[in-house]
Each structure stands twice: as C-alpha cells, then as structure tokens.
C-alpha atoms as a PDB file:
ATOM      1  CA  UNK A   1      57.297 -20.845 -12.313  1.00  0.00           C
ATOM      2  CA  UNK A   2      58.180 -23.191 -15.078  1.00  0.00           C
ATOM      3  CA  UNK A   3      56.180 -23.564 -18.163  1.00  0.00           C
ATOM      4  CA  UNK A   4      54.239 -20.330 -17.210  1.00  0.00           C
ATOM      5  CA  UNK A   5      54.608 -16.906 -19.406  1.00  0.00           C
ATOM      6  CA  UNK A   6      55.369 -13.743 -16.905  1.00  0.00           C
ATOM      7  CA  UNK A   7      54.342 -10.858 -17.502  1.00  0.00           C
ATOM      8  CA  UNK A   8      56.532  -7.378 -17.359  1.00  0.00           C
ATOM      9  CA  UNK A   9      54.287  -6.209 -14.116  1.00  0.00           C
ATOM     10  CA  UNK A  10      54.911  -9.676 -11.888  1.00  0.00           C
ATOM     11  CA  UNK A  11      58.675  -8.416 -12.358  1.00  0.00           C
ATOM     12  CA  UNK A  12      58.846  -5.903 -10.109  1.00  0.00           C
ATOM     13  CA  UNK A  13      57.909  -7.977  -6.936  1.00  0.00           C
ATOM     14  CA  UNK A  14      59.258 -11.039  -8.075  1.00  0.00           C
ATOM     15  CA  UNK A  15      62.220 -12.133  -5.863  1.00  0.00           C
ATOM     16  CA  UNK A  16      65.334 -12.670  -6.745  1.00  0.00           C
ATOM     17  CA  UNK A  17      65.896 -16.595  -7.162  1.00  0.00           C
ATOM     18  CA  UNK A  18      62.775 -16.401  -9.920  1.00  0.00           C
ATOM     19  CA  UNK A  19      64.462 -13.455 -11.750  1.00  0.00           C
ATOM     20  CA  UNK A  20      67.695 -15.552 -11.514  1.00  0.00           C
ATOM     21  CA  UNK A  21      65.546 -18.667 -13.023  1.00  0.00           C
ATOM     22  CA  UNK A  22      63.492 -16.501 -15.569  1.00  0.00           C
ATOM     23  CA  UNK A  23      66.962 -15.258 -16.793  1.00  0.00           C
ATOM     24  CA  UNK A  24      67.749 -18.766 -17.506  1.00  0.00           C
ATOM     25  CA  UNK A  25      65.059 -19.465 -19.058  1.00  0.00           C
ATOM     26  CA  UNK A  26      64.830 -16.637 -21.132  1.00  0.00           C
ATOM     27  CA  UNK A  27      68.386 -16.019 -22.327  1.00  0.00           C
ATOM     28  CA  UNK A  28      69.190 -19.955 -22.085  1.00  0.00           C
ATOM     29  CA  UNK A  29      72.218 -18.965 -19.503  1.00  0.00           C
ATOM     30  CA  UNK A  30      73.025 -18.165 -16.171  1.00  0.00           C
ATOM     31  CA  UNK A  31      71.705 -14.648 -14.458  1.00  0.00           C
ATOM     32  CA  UNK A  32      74.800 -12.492 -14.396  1.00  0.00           C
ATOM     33  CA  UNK A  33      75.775 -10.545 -10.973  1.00  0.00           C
ATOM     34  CA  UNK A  34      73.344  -8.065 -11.176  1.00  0.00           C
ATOM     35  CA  UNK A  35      71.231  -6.061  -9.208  1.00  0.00           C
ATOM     36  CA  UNK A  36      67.451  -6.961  -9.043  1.00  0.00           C
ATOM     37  CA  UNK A  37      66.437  -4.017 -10.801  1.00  0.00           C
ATOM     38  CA  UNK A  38      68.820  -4.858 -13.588  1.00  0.00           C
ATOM     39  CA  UNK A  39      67.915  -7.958 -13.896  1.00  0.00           C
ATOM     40  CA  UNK A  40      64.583  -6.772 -14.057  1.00  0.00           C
ATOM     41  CA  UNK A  41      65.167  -4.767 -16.554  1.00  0.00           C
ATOM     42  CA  UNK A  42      66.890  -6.742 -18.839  1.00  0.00           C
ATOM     43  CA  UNK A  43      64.036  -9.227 -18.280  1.00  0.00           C
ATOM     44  CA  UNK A  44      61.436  -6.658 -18.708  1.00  0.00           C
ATOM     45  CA  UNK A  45      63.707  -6.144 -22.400  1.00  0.00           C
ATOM     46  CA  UNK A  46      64.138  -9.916 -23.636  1.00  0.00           C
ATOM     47  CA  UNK A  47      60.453 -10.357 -22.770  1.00  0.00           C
ATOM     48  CA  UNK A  48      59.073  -7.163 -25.315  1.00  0.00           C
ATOM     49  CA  UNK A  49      61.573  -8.513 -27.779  1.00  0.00           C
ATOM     50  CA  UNK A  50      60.126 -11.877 -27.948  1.00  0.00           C
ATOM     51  CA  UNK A  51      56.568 -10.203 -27.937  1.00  0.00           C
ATOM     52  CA  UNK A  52      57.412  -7.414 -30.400  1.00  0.00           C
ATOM     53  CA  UNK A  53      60.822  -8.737 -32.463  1.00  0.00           C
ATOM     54  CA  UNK A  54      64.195  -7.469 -32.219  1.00  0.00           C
ATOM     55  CA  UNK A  55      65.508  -4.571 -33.719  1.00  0.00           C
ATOM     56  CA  UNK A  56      66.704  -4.330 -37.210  1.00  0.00           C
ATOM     57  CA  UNK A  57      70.154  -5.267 -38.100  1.00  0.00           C
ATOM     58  CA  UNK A  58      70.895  -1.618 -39.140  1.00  0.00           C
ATOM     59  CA  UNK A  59      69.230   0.245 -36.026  1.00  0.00           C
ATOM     60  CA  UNK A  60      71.072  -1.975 -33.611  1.00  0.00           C
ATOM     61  CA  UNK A  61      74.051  -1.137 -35.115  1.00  0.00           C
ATOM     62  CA  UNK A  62      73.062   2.432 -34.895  1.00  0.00           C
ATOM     63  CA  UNK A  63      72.650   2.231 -31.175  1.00  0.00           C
ATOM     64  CA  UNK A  64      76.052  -0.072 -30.841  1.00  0.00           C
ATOM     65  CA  UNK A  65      77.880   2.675 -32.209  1.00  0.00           C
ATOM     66  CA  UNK A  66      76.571   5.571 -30.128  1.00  0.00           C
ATOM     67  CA  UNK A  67      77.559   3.537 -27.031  1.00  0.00           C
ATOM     68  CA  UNK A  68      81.606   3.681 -27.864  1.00  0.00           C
ATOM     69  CA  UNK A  69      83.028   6.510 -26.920  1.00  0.00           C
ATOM     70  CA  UNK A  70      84.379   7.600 -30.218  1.00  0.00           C
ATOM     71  CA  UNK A  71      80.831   9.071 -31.131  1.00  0.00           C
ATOM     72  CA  UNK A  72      79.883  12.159 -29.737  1.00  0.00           C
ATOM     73  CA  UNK A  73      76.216  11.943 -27.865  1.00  0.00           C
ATOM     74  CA  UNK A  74      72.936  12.422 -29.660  1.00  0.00           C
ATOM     75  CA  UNK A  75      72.072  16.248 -29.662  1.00  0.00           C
ATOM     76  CA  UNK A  76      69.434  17.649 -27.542  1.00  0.00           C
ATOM     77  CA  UNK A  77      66.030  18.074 -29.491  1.00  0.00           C
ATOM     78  CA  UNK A  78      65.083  21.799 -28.989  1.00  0.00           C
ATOM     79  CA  UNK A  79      62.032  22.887 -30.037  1.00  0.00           C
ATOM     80  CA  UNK A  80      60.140  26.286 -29.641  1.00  0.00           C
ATOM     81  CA  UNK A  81      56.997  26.536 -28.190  1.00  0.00           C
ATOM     82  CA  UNK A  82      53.745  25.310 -29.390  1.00  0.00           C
ATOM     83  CA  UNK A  83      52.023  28.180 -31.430  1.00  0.00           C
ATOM     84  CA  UNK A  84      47.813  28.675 -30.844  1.00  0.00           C
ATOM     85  CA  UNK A  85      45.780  29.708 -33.525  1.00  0.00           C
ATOM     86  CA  UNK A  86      45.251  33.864 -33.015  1.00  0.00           C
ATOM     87  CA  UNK A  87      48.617  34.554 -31.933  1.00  0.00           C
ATOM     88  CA  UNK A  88      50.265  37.344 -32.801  1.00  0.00           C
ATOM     89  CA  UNK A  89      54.201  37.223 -33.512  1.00  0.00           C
ATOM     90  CA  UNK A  90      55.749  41.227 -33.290  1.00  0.00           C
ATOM     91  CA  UNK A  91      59.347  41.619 -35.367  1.00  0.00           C
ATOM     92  CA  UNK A  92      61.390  44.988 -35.804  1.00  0.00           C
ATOM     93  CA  UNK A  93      63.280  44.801 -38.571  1.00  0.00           C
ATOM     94  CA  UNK A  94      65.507  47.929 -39.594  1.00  0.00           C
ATOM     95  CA  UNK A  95      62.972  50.302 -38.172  1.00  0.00           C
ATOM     96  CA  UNK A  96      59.814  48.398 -39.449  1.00  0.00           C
ATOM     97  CA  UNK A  97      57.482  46.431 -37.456  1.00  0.00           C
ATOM     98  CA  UNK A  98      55.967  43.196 -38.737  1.00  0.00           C
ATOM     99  CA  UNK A  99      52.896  41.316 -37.611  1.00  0.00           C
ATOM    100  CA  UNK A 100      52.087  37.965 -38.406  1.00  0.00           C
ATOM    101  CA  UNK A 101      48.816  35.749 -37.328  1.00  0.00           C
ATOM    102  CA  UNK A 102      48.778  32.448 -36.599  1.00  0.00           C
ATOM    103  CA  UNK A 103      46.245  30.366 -38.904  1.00  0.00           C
ATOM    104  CA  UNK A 104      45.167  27.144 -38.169  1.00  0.00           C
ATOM    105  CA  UNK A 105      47.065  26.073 -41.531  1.00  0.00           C
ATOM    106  CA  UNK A 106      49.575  28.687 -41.522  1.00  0.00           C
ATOM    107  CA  UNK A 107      50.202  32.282 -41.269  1.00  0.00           C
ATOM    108  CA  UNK A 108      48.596  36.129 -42.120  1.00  0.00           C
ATOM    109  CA  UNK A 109      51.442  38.786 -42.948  1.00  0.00           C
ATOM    110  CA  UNK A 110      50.547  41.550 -44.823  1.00  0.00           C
ATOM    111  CA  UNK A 111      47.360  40.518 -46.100  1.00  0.00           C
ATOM    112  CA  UNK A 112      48.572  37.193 -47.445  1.00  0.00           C
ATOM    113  CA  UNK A 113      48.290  33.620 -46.543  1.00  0.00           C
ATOM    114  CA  UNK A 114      51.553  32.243 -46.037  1.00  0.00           C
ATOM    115  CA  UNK A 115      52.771  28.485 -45.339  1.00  0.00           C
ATOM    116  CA  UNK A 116      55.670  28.777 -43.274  1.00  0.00           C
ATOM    117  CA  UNK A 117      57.383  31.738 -41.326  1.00  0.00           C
ATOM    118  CA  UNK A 118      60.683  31.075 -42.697  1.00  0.00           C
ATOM    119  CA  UNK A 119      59.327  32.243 -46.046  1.00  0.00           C
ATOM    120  CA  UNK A 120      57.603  35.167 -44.312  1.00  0.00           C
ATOM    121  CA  UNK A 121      61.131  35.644 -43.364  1.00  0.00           C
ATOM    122  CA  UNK A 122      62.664  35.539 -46.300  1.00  0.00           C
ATOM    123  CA  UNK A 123      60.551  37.809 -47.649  1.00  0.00           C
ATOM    124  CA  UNK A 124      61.279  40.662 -44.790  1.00  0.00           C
ATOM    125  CA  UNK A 125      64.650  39.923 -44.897  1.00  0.00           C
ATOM    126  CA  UNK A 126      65.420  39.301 -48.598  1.00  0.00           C
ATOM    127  CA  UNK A 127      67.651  36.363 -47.074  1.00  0.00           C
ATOM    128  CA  UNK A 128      67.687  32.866 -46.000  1.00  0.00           C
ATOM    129  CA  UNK A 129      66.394  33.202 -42.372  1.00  0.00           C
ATOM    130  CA  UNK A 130      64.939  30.479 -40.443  1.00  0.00           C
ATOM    131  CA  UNK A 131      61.484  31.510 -39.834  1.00  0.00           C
ATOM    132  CA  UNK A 132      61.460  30.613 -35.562  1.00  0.00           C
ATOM    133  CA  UNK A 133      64.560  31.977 -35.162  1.00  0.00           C
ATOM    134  CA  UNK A 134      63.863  34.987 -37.111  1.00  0.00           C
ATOM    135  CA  UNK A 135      60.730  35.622 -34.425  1.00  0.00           C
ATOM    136  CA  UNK A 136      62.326  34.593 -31.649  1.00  0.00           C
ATOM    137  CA  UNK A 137      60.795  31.233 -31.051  1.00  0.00           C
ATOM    138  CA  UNK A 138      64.000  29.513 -30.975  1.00  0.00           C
ATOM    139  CA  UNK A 139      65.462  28.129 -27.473  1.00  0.00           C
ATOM    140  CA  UNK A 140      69.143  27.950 -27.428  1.00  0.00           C
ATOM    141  CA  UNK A 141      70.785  24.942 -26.757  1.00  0.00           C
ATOM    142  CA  UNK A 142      73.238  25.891 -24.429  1.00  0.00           C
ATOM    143  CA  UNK A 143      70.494  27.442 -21.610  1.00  0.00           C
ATOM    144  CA  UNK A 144      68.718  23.927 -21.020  1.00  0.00           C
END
C-alpha cells in the first residue's frame, strides 16, 4: 500500500486498516472514528481534490456558510417542463383564447415570431407577466 496511488474505485472494497492508513497518508493525520463509508468518502474527496484542486477561497466560504444554521437552505430549483417543437400552448384571457406554437427558436402568436413567452405575455396582458407562469407551465414549489 505505500508509495502506490489508489484509485476512487479500490475504495469501496478496501478494508478498513488501509482506509485508516490511506487517511494518514493523505491528510498527514490520524483516521478519525468514522464509519468505513465515511472514511471512504472523505477519501474518495481529498483524492479528486489533489487530482482536480481545491475549491476557491470564495466558493468554500459559500458552502461554509450554508452549513451554520443561521442561513436558511438553498431553494428548490423548479422548473417547468421541457417544451417540443409543434406544441401548442391554449390561454383564456378575459374571454379570449390565445394560441401560441412552439418554434425551434422561439414562439408563433398571432402571426408573429416571438422570442420569449413572457413578452407574448406581456403583450396579452398589457402587464409584466412571467411568460410560464402566465401558460401554466409553472410547478409550484410547495407540491414537490
């Protein structure tokens, strides 16, 4: 075991004395009391690092700070679903319907080429709308 470079994959059937030793050698100190899959782990970690580098000063302390519990947790990334060229998105708005086509590069709504559906919209609307939401291609939050 000494002298040779491991690799992330012998980890996981390595016993437990050589993670103990690889931790030393490593980290340059003793294995803490941890489980095998921890230690494994953290192994698994310190050997990317030395492979890849360590993170940046200012994303470490990014991450530092979301671990205290003063900060509240990251949000959950909601996005809508995935929109095929050829759909067709249906809106009633005050009595009217409104079709838009999905374009490869955008969108077809009355005739016109349009980049975005929040624009689309804004122009139903005459207000600031968010285009998904405005179509119903939101997903709320709160029902994951």
């Amino acid at each position: 075991m000494a002298g040779r470079t491991i690799s992330i994959a012998a980890l996981e059937t390595m016993p437990v004395a050589h993670l103990q030793k690889a931790w030393d050698r490593h980290f340059g100190m003793a294995a803490p009391s941890l489980s095998p899959d921890l230690l494994r782990r953290g192994l698994s970690y310190r050997l990317q690092e030395k492979k890849l580098g360590r993170l940046d000063r200012r994303t470490a302390a990014c991450l530092a700070r979301y671990g205290s519990e003063d900060i509240p947790a990251l949000p959950k990334l909601v996005t809508g679903p995935k929109l095929s060229t050829g759909t067709k998105l249906i809106r009633d708005w005050h009595g009217v319907g409104h079709s838009v086509t999905v374009l490869d590069d955008g969108f077809e709504y009355d005739g016109k080429r349009w980049k975005s559906l929040t624009a689309i919209a804004r122009h139903i609307t005459g207000t600031k709308w968010s285009g998904p939401r405005f179509f119903g291609l939101t997903i709320r939050a709160a029902a994951l």
